[in-house]
PDB file of N, CA and C in Angstrom:
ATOM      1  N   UNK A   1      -2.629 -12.808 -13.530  1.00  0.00           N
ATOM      2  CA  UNK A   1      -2.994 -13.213 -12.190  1.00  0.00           C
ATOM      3  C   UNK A   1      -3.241 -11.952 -11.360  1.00  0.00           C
ATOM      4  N   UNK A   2      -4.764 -11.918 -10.219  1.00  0.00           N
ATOM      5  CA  UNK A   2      -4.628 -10.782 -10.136  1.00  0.00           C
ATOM      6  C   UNK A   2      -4.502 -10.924  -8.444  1.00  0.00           C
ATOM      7  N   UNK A   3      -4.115 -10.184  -8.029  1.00  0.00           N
ATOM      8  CA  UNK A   3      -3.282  -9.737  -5.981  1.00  0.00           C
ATOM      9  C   UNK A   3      -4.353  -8.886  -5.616  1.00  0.00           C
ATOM     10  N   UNK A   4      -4.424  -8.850  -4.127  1.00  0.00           N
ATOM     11  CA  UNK A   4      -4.641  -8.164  -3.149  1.00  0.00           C
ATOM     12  C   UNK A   4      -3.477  -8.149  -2.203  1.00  0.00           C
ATOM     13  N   UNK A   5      -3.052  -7.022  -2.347  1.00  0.00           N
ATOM     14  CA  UNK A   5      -1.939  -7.021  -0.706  1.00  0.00           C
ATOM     15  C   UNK A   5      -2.417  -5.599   0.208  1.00  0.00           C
ATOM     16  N   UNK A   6      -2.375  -6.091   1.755  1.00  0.00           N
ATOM     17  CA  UNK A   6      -2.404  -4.925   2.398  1.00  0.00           C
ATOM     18  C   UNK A   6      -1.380  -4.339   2.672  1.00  0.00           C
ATOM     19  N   UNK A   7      -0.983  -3.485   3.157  1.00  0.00           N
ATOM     20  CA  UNK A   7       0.191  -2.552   3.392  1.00  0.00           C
ATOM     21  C   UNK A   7       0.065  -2.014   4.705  1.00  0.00           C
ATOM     22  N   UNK A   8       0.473  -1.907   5.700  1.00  0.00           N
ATOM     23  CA  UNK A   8       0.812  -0.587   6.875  1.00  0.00           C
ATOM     24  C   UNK A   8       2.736  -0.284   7.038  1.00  0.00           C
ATOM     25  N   UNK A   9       2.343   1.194   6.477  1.00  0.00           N
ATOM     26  CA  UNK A   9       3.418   1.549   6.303  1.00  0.00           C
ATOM     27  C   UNK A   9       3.708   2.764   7.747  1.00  0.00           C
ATOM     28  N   UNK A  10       4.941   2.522   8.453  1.00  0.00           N
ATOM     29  CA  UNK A  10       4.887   2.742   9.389  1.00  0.00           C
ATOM     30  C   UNK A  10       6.664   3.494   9.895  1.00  0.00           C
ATOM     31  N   UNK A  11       6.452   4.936   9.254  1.00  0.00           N
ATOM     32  CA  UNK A  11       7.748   5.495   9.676  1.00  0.00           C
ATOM     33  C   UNK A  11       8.196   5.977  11.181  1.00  0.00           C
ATOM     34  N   UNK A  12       9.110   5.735  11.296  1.00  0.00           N
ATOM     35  CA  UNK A  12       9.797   6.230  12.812  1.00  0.00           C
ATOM     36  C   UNK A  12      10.326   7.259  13.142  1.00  0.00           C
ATOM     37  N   UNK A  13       9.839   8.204  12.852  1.00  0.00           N
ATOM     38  CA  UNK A  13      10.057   9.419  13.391  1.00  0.00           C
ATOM     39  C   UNK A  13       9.276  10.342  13.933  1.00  0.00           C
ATOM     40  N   UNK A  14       8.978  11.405  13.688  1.00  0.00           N
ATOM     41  CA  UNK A  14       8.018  12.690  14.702  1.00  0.00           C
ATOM     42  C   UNK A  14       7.599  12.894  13.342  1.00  0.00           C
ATOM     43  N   UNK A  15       8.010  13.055  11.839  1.00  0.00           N
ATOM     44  CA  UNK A  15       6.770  13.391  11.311  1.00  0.00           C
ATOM     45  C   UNK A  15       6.200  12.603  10.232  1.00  0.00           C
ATOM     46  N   UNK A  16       6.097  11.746  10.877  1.00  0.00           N
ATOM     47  CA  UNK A  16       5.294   9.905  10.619  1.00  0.00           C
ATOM     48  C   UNK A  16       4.242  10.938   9.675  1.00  0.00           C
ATOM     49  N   UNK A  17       3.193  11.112   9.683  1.00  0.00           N
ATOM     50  CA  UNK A  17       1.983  11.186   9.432  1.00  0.00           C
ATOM     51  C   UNK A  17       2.295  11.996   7.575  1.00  0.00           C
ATOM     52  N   UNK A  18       2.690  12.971   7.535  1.00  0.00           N
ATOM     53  CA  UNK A  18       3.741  13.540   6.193  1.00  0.00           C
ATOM     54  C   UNK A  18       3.781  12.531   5.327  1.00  0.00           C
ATOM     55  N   UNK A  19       4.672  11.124   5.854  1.00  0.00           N
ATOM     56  CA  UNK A  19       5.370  10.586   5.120  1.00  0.00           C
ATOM     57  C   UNK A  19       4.167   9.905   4.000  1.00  0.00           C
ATOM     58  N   UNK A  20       3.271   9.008   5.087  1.00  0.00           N
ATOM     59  CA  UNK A  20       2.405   8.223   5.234  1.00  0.00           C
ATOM     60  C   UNK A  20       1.246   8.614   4.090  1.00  0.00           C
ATOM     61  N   UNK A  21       0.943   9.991   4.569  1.00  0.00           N
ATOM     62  CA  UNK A  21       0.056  10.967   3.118  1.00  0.00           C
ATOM     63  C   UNK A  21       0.463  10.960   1.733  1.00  0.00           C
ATOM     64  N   UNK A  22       2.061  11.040   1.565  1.00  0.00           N
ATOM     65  CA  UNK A  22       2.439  11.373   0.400  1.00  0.00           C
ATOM     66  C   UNK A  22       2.724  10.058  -0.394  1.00  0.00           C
ATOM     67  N   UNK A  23       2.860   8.580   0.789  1.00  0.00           N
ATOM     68  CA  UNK A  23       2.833   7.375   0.263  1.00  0.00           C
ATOM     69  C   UNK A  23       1.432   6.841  -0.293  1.00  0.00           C
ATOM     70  N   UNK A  24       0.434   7.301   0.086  1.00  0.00           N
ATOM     71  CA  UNK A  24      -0.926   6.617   0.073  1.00  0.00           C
ATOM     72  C   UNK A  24      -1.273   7.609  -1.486  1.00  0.00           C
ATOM     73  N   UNK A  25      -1.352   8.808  -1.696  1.00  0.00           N
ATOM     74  CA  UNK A  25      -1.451   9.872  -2.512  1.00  0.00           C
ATOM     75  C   UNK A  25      -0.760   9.168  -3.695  1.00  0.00           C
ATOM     76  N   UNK A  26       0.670   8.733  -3.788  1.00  0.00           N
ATOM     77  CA  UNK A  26       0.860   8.095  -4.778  1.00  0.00           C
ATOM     78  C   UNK A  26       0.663   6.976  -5.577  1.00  0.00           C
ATOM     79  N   UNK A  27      -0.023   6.291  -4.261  1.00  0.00           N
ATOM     80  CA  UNK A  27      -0.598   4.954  -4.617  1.00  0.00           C
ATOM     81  C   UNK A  27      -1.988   4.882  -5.407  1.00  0.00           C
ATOM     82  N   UNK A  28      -2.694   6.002  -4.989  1.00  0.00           N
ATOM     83  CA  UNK A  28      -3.760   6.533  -5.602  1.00  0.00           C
ATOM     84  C   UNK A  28      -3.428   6.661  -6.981  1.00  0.00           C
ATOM     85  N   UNK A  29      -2.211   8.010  -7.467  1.00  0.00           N
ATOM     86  CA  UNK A  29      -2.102   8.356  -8.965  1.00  0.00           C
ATOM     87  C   UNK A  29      -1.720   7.068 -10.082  1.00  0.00           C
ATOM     88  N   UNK A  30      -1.384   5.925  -9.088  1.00  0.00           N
ATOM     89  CA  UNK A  30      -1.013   4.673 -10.012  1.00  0.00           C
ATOM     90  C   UNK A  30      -2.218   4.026 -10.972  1.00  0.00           C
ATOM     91  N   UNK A  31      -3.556   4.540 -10.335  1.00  0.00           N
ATOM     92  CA  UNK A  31      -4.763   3.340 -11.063  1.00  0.00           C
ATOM     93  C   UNK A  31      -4.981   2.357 -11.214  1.00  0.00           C
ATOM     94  N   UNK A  32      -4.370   1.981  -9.743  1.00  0.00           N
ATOM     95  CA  UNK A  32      -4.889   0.704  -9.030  1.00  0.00           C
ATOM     96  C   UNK A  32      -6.118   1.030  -8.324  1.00  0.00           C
ATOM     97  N   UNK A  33      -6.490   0.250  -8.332  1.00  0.00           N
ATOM     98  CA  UNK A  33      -7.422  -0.001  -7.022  1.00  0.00           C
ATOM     99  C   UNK A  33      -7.191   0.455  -5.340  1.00  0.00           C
ATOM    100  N   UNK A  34      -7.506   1.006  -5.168  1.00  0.00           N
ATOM    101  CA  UNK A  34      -7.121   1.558  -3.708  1.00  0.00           C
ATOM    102  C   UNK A  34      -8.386   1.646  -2.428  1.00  0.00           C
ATOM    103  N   UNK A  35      -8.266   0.563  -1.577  1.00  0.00           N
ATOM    104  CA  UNK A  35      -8.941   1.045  -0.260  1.00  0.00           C
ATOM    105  C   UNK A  35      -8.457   0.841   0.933  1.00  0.00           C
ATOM    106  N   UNK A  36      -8.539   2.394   1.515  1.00  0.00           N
ATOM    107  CA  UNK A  36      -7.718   2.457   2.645  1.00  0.00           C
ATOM    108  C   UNK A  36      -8.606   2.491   3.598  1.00  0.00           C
ATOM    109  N   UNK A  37      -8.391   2.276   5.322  1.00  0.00           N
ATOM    110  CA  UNK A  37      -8.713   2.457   6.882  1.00  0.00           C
ATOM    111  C   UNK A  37      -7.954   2.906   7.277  1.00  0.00           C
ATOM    112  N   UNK A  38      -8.265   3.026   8.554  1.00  0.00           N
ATOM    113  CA  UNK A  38      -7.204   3.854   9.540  1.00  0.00           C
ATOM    114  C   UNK A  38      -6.068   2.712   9.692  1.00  0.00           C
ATOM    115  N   UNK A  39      -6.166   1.255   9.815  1.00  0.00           N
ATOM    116  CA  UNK A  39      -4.825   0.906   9.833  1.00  0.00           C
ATOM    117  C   UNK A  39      -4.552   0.125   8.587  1.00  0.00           C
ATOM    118  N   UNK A  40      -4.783   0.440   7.966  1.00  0.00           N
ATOM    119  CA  UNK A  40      -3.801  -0.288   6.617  1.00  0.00           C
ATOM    120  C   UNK A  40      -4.198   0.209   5.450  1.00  0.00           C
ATOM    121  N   UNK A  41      -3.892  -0.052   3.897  1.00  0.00           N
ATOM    122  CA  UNK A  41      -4.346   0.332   2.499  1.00  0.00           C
ATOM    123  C   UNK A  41      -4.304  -0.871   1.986  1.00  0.00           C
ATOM    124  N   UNK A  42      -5.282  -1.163   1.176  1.00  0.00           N
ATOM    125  CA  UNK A  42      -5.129  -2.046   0.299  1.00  0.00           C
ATOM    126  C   UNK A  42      -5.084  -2.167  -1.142  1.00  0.00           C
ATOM    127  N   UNK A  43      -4.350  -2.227  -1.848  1.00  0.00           N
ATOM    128  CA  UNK A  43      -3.861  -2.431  -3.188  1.00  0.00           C
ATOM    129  C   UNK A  43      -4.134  -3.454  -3.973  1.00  0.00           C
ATOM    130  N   UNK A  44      -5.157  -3.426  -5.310  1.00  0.00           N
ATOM    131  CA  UNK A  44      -5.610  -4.750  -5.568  1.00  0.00           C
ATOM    132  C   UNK A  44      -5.275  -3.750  -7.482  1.00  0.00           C
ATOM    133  N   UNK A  45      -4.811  -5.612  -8.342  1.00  0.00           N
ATOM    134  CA  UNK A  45      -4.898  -5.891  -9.292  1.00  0.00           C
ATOM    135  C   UNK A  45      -3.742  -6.558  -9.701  1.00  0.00           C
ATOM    136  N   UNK A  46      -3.098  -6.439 -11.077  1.00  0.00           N
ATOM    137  CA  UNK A  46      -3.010  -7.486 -11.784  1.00  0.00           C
ATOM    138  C   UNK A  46      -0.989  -7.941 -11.164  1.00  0.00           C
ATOM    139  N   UNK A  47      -0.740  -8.561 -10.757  1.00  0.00           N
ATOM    140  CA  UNK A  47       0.527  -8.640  -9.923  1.00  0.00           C
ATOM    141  C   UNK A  47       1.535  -8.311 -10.607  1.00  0.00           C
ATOM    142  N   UNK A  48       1.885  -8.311 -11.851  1.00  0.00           N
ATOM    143  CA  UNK A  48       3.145  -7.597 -12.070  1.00  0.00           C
ATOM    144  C   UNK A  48       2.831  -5.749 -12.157  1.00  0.00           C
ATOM    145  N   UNK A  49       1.587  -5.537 -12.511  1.00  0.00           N
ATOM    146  CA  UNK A  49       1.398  -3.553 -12.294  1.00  0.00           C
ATOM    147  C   UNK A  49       1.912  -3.589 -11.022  1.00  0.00           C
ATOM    148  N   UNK A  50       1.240  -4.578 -10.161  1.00  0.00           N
ATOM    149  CA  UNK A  50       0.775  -3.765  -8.273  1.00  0.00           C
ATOM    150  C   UNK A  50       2.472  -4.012  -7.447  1.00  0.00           C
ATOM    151  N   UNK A  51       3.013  -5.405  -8.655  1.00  0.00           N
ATOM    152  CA  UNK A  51       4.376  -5.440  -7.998  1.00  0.00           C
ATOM    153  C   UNK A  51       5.138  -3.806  -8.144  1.00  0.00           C
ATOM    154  N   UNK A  52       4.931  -3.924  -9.634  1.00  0.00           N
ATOM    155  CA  UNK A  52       6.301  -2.478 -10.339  1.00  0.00           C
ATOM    156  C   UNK A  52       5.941  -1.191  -9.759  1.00  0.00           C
ATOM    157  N   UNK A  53       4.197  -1.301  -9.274  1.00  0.00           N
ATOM    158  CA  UNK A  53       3.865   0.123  -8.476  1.00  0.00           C
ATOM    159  C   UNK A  53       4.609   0.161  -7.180  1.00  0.00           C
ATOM    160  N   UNK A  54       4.559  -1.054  -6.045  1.00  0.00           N
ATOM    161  CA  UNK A  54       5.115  -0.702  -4.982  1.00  0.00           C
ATOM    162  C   UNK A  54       6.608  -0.752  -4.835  1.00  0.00           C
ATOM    163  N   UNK A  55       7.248  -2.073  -5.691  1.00  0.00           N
ATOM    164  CA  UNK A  55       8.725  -1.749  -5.671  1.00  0.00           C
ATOM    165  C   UNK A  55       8.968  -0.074  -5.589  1.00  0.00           C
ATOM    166  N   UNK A  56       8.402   0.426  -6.912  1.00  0.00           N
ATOM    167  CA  UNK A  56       8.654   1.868  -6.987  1.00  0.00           C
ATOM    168  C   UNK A  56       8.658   2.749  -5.776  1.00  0.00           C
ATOM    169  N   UNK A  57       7.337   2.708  -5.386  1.00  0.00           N
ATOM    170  CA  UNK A  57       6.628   3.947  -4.171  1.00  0.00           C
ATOM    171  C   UNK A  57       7.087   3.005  -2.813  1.00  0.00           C
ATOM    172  N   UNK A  58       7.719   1.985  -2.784  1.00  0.00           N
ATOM    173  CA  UNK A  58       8.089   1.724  -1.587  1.00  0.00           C
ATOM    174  C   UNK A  58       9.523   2.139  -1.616  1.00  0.00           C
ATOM    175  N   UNK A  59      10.462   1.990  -2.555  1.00  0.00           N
ATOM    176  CA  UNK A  59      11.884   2.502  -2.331  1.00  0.00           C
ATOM    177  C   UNK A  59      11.608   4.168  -2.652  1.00  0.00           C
ATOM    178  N   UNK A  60      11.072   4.725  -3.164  1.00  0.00           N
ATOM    179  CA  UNK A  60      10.640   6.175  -2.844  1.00  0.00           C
ATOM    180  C   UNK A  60      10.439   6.816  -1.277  1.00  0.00           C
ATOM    181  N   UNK A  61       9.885   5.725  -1.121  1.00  0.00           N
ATOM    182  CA  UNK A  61       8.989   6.241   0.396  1.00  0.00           C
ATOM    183  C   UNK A  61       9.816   5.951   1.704  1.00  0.00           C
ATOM    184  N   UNK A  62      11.137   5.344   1.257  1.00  0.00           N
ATOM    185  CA  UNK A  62      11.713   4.724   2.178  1.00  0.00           C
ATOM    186  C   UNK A  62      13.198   5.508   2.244  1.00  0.00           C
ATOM    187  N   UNK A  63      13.261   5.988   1.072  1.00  0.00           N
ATOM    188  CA  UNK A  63      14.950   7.114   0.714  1.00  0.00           C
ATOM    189  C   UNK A  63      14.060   8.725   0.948  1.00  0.00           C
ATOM    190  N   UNK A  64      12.855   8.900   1.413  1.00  0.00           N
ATOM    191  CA  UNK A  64      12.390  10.207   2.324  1.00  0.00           C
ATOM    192  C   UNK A  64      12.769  10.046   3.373  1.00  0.00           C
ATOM    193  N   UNK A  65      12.768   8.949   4.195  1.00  0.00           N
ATOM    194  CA  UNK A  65      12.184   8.853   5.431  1.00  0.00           C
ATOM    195  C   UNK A  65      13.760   8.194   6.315  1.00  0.00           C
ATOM    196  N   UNK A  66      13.966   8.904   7.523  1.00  0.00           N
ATOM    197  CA  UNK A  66      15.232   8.316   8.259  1.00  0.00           C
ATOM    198  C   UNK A  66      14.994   6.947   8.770  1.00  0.00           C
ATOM    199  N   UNK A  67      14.165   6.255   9.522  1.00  0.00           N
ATOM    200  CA  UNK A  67      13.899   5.372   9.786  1.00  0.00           C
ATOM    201  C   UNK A  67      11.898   4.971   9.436  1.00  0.00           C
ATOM    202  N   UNK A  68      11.856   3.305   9.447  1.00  0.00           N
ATOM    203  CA  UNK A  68      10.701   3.358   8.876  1.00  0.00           C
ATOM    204  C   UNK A  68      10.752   1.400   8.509  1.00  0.00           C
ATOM    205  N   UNK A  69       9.256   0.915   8.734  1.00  0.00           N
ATOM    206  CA  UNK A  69       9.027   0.117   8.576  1.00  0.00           C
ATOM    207  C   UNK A  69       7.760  -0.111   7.776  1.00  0.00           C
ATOM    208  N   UNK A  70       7.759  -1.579   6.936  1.00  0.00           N
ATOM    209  CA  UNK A  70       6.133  -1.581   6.114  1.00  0.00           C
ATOM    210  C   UNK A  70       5.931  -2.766   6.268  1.00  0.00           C
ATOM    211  N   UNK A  71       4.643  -3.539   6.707  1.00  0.00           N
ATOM    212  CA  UNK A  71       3.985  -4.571   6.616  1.00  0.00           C
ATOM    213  C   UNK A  71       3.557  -5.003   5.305  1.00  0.00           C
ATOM    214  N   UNK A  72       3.041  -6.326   5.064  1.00  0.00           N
ATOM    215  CA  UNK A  72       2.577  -6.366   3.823  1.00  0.00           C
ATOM    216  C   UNK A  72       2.424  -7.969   3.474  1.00  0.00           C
ATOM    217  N   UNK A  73       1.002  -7.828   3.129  1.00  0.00           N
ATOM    218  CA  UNK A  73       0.269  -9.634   3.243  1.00  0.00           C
ATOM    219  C   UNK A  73      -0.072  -9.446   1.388  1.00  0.00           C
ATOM    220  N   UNK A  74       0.412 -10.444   0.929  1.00  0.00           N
ATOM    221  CA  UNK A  74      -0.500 -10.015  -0.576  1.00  0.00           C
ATOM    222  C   UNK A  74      -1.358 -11.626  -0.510  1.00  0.00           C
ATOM    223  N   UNK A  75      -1.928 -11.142  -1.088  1.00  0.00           N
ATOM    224  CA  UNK A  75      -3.260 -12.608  -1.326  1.00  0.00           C
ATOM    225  C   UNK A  75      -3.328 -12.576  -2.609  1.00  0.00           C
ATOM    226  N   UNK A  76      -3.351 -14.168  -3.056  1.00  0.00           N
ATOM    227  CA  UNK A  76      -4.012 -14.795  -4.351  1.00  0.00           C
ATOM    228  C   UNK A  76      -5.047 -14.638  -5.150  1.00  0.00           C
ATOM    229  N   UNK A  77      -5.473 -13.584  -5.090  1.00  0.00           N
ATOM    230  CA  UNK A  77      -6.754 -13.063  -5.701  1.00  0.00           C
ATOM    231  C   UNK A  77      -7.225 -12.093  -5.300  1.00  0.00           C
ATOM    232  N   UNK A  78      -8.385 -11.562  -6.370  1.00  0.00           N
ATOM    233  CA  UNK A  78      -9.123  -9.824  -6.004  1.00  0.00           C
ATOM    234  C   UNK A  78      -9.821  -9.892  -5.165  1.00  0.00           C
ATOM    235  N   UNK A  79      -8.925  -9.663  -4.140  1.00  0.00           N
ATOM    236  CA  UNK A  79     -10.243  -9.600  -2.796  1.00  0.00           C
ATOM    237  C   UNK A  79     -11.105  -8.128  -2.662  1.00  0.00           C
ATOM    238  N   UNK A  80     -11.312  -7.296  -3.667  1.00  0.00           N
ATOM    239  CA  UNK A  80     -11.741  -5.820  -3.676  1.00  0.00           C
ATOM    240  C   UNK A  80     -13.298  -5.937  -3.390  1.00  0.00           C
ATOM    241  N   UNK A  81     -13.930  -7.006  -3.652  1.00  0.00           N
ATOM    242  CA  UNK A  81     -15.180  -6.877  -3.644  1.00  0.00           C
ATOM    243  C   UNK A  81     -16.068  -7.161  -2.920  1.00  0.00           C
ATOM    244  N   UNK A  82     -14.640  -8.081  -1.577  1.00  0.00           N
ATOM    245  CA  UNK A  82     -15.472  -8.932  -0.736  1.00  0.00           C
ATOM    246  C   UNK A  82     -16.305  -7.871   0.651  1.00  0.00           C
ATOM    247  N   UNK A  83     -17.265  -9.053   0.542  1.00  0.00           N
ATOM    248  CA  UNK A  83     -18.555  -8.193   1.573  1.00  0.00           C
ATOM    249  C   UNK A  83     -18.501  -9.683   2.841  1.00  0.00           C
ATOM    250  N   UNK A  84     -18.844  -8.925   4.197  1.00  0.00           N
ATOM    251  CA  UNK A  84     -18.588 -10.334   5.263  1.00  0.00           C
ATOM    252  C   UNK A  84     -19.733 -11.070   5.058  1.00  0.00           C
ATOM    253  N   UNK A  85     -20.357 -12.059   5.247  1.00  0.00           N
ATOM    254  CA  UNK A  85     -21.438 -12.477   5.277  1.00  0.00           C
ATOM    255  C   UNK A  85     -21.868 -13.268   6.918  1.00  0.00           C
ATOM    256  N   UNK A  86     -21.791 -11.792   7.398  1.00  0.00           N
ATOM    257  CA  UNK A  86     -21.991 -12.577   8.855  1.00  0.00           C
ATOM    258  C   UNK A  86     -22.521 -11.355   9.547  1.00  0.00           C
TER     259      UNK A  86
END
């Protein structure tokens, strides 16, 4: 079965932006699918990889950081390809 989830990961401190780089960077070396914007990343494929990737890089990213919060919508399917039609 394959996921789309977005992510905004969102630490609380002064050097937010650090954290945020070295979370997205790892999400990259996984070989998932990765497309990011300025407010969110999105992570697409097969749900138990994209689960065992973020369990991982989210309790990583979260024992750096003193305080810190992450959003996160996953959807029922590969939404990687979608184009608006409007």
């Amino acid at each position: 079965m394959n996921i789309s989830v977005e992510l905004t990961f969102s630490p609380l401190q002064d050097d937010y932006e650090q954290h945020i780089i070295n979370f997205i960077k790892k999400l990259r070396e996984s070989g998932l699918t990765i497309l990011e914007n300025p407010l969110s990343t999105q992570v697409y494929g097969n749900y138990d990889t994209v689960m065992a990737v973020l369990n991982s890089e989210i309790k990583t990213a979260f024992e750096l950081m003193d305080k810190g919060l992450l959003y996160m919508k996953i959807v029922k399917s590969d939404r990687s390809d979608y184009e608006p039609h409007f």
